[in-house]
N, C-alpha and C. Protein backbone atom coordinates (compact mmCIF):
# COMPACT_ATOMS: atom_id res chain seq x y z
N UNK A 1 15.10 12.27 12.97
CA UNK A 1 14.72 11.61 11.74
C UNK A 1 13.21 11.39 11.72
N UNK A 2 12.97 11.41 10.56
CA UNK A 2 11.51 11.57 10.48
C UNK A 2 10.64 10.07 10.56
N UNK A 3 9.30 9.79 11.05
CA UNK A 3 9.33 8.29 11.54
C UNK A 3 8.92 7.83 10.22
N UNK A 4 9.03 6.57 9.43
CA UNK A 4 8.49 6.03 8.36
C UNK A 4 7.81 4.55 8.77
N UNK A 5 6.88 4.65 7.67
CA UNK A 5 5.66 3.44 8.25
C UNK A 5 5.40 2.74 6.49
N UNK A 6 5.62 1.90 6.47
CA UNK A 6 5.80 0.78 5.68
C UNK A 6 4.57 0.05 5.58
N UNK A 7 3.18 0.04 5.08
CA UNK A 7 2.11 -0.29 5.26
C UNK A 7 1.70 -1.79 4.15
N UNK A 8 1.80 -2.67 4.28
CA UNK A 8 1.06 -3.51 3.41
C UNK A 8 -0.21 -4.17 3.53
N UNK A 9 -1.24 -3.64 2.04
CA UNK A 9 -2.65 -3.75 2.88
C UNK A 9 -2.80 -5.27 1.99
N UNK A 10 -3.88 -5.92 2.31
CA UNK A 10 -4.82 -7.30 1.86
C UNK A 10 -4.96 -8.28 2.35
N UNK A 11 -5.66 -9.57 1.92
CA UNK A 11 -6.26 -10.48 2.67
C UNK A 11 -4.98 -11.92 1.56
N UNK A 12 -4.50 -12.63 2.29
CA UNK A 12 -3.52 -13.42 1.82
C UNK A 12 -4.53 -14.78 1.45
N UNK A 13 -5.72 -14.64 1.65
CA UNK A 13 -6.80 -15.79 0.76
C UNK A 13 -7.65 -15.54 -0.45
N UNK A 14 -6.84 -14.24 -0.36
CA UNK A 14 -8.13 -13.83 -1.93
C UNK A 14 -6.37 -13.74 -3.37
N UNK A 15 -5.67 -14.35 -3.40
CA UNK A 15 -4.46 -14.61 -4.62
C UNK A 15 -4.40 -12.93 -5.00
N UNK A 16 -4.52 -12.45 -5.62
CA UNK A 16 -3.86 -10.97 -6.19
C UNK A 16 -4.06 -9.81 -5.09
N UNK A 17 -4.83 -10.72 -4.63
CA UNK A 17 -5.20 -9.41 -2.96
C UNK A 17 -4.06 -9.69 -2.21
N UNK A 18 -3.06 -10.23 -2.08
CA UNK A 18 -2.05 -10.83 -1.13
C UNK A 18 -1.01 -9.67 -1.53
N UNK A 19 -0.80 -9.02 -2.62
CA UNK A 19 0.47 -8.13 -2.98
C UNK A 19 0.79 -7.20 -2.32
N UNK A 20 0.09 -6.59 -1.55
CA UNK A 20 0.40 -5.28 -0.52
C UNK A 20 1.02 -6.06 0.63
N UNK A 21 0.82 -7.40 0.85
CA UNK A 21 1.13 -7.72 2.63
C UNK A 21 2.77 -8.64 1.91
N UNK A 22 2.63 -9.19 0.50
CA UNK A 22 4.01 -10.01 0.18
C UNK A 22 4.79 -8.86 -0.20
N UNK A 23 4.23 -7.72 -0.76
CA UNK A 23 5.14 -6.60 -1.20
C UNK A 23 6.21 -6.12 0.10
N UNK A 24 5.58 -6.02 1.77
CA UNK A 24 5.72 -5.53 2.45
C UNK A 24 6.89 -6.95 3.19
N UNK A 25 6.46 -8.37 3.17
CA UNK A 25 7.31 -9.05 3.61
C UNK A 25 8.68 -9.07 3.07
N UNK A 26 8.53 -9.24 1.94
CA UNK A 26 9.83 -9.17 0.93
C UNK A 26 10.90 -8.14 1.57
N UNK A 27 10.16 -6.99 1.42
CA UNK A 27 10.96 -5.51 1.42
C UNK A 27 11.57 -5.68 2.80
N UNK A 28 10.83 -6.28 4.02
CA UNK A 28 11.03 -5.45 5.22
C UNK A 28 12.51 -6.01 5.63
N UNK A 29 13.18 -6.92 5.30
CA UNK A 29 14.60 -7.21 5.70
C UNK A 29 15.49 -6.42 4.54
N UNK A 30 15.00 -5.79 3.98
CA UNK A 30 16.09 -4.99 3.35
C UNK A 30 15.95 -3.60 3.94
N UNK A 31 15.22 -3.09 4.18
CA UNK A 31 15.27 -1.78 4.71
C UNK A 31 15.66 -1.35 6.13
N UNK A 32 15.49 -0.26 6.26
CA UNK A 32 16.88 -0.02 7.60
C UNK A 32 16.22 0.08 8.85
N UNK A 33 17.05 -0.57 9.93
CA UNK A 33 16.86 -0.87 11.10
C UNK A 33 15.10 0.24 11.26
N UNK A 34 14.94 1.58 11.18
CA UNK A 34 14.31 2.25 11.98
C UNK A 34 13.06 2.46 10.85
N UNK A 35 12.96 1.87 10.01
CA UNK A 35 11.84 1.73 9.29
C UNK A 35 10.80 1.03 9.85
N UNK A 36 9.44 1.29 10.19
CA UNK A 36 8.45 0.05 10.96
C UNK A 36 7.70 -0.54 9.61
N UNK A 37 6.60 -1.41 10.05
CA UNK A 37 6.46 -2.09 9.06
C UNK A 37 5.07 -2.79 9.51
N UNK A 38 4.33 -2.83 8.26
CA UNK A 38 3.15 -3.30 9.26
C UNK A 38 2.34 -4.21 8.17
N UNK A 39 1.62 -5.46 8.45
CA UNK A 39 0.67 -5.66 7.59
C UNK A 39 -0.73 -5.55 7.71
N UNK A 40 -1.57 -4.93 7.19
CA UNK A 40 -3.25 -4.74 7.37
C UNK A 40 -3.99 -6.06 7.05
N UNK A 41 -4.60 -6.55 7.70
CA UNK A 41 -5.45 -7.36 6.87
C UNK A 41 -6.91 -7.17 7.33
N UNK A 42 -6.93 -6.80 7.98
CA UNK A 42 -8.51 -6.40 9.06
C UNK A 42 -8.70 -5.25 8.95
N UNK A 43 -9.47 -4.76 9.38
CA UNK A 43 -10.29 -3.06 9.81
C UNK A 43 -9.00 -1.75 9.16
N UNK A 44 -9.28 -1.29 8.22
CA UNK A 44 -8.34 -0.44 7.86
C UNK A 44 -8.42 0.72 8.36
N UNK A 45 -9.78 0.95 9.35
CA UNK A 45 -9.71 1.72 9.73
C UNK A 45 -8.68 2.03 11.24
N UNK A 46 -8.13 0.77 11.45
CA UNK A 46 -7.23 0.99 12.44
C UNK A 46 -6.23 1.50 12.35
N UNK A 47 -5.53 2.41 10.92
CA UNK A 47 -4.49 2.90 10.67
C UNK A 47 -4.81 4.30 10.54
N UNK A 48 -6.19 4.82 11.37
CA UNK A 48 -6.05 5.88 11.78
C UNK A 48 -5.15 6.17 12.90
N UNK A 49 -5.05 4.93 13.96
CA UNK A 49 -4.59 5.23 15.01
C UNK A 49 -2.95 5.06 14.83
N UNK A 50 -2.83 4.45 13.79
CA UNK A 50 -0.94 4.46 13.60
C UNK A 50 0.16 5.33 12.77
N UNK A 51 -0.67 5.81 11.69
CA UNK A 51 -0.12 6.70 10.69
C UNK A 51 0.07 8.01 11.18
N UNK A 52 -0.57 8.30 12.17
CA UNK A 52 -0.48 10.29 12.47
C UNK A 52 0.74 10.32 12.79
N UNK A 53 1.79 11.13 12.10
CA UNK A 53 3.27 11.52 12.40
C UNK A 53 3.88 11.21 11.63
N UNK A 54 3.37 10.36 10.61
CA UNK A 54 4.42 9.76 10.10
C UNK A 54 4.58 9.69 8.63
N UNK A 55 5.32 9.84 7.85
CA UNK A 55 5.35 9.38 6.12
C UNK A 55 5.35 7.86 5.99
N UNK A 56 4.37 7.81 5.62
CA UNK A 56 3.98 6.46 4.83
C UNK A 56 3.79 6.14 3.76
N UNK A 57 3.98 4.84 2.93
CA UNK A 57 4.07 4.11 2.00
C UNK A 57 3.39 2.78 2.13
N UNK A 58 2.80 2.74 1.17
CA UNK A 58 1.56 1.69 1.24
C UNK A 58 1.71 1.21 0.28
N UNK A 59 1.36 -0.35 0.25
CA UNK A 59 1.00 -1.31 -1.10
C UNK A 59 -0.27 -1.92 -1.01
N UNK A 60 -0.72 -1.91 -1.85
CA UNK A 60 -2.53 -2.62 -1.77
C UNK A 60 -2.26 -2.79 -3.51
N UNK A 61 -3.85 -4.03 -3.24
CA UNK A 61 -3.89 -4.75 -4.83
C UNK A 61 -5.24 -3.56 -5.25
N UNK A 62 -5.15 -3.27 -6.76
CA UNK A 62 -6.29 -2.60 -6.82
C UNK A 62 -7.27 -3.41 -8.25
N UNK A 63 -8.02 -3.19 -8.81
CA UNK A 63 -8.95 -3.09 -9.78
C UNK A 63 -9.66 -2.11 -10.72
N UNK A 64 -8.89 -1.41 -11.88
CA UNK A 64 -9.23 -0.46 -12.37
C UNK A 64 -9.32 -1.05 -13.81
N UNK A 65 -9.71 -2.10 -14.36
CA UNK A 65 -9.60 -2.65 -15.56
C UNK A 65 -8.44 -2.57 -16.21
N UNK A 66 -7.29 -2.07 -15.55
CA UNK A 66 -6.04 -1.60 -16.18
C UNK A 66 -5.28 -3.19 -16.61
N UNK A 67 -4.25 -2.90 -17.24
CA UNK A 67 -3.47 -4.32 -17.35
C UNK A 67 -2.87 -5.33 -16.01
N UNK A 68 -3.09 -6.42 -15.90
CA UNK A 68 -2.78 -7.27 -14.56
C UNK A 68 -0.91 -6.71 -14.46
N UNK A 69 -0.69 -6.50 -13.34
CA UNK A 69 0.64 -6.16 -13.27
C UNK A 69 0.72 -4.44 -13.48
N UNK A 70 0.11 -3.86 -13.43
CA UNK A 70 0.46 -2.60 -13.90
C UNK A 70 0.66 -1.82 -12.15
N UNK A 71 1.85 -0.96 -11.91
CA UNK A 71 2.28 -0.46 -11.05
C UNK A 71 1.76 0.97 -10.93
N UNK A 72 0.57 1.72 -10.01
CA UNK A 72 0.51 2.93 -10.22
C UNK A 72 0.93 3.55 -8.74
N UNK A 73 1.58 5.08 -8.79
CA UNK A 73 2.32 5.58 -7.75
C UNK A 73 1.15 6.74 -7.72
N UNK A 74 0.72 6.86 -6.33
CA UNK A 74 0.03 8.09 -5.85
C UNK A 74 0.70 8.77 -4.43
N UNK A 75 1.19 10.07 -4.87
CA UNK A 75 1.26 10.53 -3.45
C UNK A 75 0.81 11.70 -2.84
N UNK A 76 0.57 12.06 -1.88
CA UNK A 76 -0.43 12.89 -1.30
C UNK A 76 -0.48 14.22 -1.78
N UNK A 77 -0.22 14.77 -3.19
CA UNK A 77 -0.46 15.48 -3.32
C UNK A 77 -1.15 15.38 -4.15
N UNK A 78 -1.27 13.84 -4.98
CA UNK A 78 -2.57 13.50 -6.07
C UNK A 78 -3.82 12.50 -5.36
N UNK A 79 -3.86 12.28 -4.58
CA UNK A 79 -4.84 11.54 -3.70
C UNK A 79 -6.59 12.00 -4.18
N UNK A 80 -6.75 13.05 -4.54
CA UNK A 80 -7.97 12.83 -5.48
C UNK A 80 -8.03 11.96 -6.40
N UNK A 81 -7.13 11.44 -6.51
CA UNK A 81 -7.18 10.45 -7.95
C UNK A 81 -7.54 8.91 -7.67
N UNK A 82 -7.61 9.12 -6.09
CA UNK A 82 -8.35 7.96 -5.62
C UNK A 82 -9.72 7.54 -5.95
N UNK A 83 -9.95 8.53 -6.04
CA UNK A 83 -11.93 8.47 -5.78
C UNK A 83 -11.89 7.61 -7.63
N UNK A 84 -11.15 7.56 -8.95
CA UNK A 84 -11.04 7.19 -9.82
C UNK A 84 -10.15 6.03 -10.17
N UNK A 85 -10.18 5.29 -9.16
CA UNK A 85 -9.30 4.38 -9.23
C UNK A 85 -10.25 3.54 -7.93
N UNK A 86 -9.78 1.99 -8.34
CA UNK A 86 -10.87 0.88 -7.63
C UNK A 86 -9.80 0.17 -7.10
N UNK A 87 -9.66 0.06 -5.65
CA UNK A 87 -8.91 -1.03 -4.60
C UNK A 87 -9.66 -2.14 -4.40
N UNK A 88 -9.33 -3.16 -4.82
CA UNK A 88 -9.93 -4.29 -4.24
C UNK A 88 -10.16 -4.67 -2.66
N UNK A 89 -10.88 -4.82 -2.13
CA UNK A 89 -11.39 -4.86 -0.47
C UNK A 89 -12.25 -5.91 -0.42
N UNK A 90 -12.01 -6.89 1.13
CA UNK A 90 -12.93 -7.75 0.99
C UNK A 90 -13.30 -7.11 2.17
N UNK A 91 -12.83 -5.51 2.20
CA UNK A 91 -13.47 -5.10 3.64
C UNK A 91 -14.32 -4.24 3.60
N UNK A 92 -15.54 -4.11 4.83
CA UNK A 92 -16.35 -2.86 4.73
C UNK A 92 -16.01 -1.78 4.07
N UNK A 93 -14.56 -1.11 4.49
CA UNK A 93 -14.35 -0.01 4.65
C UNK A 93 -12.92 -0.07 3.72
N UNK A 94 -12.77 0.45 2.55
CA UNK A 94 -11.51 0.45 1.82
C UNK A 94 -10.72 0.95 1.76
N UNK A 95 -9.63 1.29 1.40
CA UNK A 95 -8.25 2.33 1.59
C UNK A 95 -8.96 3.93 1.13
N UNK A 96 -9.64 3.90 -0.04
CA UNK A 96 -9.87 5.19 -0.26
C UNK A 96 -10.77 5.77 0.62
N UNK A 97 -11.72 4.93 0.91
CA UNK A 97 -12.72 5.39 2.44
C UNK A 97 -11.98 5.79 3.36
N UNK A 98 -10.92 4.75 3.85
CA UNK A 98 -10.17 5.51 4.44
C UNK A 98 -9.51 6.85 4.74
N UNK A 99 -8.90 6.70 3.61
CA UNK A 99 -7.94 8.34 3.69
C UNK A 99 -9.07 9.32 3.69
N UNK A 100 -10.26 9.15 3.20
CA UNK A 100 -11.06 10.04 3.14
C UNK A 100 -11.64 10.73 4.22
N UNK A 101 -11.93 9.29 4.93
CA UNK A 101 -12.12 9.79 6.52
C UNK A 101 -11.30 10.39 7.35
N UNK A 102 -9.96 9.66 6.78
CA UNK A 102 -8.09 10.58 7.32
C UNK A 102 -8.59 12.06 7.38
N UNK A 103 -8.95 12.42 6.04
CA UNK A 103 -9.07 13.79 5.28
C UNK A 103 -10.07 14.43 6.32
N UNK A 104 -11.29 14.12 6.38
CA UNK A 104 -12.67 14.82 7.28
C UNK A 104 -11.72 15.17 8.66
N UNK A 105 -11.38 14.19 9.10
CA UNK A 105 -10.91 14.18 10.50
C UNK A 105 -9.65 14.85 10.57
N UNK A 106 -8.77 15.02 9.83
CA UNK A 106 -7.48 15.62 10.22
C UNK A 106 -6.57 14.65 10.82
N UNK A 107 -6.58 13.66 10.09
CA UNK A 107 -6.14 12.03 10.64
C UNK A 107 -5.69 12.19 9.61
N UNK A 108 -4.84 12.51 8.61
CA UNK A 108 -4.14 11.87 7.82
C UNK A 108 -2.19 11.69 8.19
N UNK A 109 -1.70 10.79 7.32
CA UNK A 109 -0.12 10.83 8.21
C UNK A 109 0.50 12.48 7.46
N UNK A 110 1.82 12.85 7.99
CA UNK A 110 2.34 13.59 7.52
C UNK A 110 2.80 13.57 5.75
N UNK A 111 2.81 12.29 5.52
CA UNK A 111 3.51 12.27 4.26
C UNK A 111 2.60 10.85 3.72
N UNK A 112 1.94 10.99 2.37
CA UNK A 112 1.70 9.18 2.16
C UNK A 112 1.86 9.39 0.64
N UNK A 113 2.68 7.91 0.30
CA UNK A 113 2.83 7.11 -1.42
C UNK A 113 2.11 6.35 -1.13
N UNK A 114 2.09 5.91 -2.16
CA UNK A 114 0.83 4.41 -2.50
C UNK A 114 1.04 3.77 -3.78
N UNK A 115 1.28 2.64 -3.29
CA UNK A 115 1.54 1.97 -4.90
C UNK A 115 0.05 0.91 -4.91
N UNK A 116 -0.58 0.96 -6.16
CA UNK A 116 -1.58 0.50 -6.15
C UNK A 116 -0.90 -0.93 -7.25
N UNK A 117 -1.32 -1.77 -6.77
CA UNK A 117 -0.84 -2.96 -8.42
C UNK A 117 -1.98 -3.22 -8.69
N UNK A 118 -2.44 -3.70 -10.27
CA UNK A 118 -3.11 -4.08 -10.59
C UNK A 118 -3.62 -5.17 -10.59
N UNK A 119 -4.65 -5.82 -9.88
CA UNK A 119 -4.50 -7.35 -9.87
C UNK A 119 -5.06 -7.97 -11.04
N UNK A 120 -4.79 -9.58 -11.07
CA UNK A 120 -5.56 -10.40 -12.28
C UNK A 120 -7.07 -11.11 -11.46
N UNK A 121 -6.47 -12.16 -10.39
CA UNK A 121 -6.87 -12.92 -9.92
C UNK A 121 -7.58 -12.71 -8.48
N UNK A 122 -8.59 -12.14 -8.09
CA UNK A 122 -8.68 -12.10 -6.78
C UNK A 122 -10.29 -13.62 -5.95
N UNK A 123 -9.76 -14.71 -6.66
CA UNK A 123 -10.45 -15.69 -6.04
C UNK A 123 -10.05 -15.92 -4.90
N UNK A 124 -10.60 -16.96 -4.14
CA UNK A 124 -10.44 -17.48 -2.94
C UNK A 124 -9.03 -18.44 -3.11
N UNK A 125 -8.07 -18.20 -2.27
CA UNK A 125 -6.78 -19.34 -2.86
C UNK A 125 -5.66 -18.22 -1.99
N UNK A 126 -4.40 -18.82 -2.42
CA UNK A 126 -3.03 -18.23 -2.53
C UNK A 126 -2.41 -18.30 -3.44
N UNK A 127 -1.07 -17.71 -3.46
CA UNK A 127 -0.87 -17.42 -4.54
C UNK A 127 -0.98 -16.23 -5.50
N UNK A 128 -0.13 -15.45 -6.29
CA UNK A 128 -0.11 -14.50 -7.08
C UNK A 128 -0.11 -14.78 -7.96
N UNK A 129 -0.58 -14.31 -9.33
CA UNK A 129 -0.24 -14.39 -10.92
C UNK A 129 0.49 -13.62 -10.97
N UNK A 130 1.25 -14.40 -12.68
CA UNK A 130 2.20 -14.43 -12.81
C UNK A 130 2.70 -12.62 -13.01
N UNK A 131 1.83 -12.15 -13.41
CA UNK A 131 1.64 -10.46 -13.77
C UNK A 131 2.31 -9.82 -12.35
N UNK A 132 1.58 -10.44 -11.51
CA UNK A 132 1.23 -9.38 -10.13
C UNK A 132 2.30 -9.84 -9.33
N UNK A 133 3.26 -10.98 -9.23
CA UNK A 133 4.34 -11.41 -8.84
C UNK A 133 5.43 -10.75 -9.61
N UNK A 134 5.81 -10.18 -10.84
CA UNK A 134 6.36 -9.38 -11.15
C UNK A 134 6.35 -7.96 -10.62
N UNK A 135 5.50 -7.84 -11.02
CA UNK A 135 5.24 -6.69 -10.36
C UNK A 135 5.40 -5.83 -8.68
N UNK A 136 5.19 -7.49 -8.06
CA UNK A 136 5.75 -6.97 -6.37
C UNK A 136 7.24 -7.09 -6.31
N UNK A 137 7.87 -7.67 -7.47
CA UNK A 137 9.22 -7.47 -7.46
C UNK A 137 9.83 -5.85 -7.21
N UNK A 138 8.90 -5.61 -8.36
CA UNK A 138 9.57 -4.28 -8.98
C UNK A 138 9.33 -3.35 -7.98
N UNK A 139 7.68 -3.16 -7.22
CA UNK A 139 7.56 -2.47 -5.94
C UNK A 139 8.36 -2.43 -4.89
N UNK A 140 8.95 -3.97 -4.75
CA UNK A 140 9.93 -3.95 -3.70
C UNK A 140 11.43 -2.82 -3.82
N UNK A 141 11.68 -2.67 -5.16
CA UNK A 141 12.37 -1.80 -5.07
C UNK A 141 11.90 -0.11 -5.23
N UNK A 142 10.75 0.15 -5.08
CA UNK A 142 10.41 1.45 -5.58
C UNK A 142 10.16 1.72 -3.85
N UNK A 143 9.83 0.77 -3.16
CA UNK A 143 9.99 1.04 -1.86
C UNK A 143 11.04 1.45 -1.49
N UNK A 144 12.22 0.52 -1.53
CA UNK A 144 13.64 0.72 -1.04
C UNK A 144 14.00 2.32 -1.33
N UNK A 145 13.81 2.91 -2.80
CA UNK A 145 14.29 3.98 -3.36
C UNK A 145 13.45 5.43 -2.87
N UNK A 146 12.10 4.59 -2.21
CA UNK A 146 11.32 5.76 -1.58
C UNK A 146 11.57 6.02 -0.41
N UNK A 147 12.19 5.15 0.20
CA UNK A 147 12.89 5.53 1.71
C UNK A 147 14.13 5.94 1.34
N UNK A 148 15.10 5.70 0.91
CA UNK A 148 16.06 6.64 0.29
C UNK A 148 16.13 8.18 -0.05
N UNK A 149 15.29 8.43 -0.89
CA UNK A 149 14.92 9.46 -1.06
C UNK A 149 14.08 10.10 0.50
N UNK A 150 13.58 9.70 0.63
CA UNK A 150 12.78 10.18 2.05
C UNK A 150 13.68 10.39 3.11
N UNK A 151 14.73 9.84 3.16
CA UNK A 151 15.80 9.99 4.07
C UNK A 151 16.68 11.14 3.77
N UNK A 152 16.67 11.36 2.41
CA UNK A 152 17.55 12.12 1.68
C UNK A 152 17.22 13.59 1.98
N UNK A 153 15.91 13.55 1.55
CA UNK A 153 15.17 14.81 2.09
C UNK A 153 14.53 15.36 3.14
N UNK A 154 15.31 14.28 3.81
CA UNK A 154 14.19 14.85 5.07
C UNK A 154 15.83 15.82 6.28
């Protein structure tokens, strides 16, 4: 079976930045025993060293002026569409830097989705709006159905 990696990225003090790491808590007792699961909140560049082998699925909060709550799905075969699309980061180095560097290096995982949400709120605090708490609902299940399918096909 093929290994799957469950990634939730953000910082749980910046409020709409918290949705990739609550997206990932929520989900992880529903999904199956051999699913791993991880939350980022530091150096993203450390998921060079964990992703190689593996199909992954990621949640991070992003910023594209789009509507608060809005759910967008990227997967590695549209990943240019990163460079046009804005992740919120309170870090040096951001998800799209990332994969990019994945890309130079030949570090990328075997398989990656990405659900980007749109955030409202990214002040200093906790807490989600009300948009972006919907919205990690709905991710939580687009996760479930992406390991499903990933299981299905693999």
């Amino acid at each position: 079976m093929r290994r799957t990696l469950l990634i939730g990225i953000g910082n749980p003090y910046r409020r709409d930045d918290a949705a990739g790491i609550i997206a990932v808590q929520r989900a992880r007792p529903l999904l199956p025993k051999h699913v791993e699961s991880l939350e980022c909140t530091g150096d993203l560049t450390a998921l060079l060293a964990v992703w190689q082998g593996a199909r992954c699925i990621i949640v991070d909060a992003m910023r594209s002026d789009g509507v608060p709550g809005t759910v967008v799905r990227i997967d590695s075969q549209k990943l240019p569409l990163l460079a046009e699309l804005h992740f919120f980061s309170t870090h040096a180095v951001g998800l799209p830097e990332v994969i990019g560097l994945a890309r130079a290096l030949g570090r990328l995982p075997d398989e990656l989705v990405l659900f980007g949400i749109e955030g409202a709120d990214f002040s200093e605090g906790e807490g989600l709006s009300p948009e972006v708490e919907k919205a990690v609902e709905d991710v939580v299940r687009y996760i479930l159905r992406e390991v499903l399918e990933g299981e299905a096909n693999a």
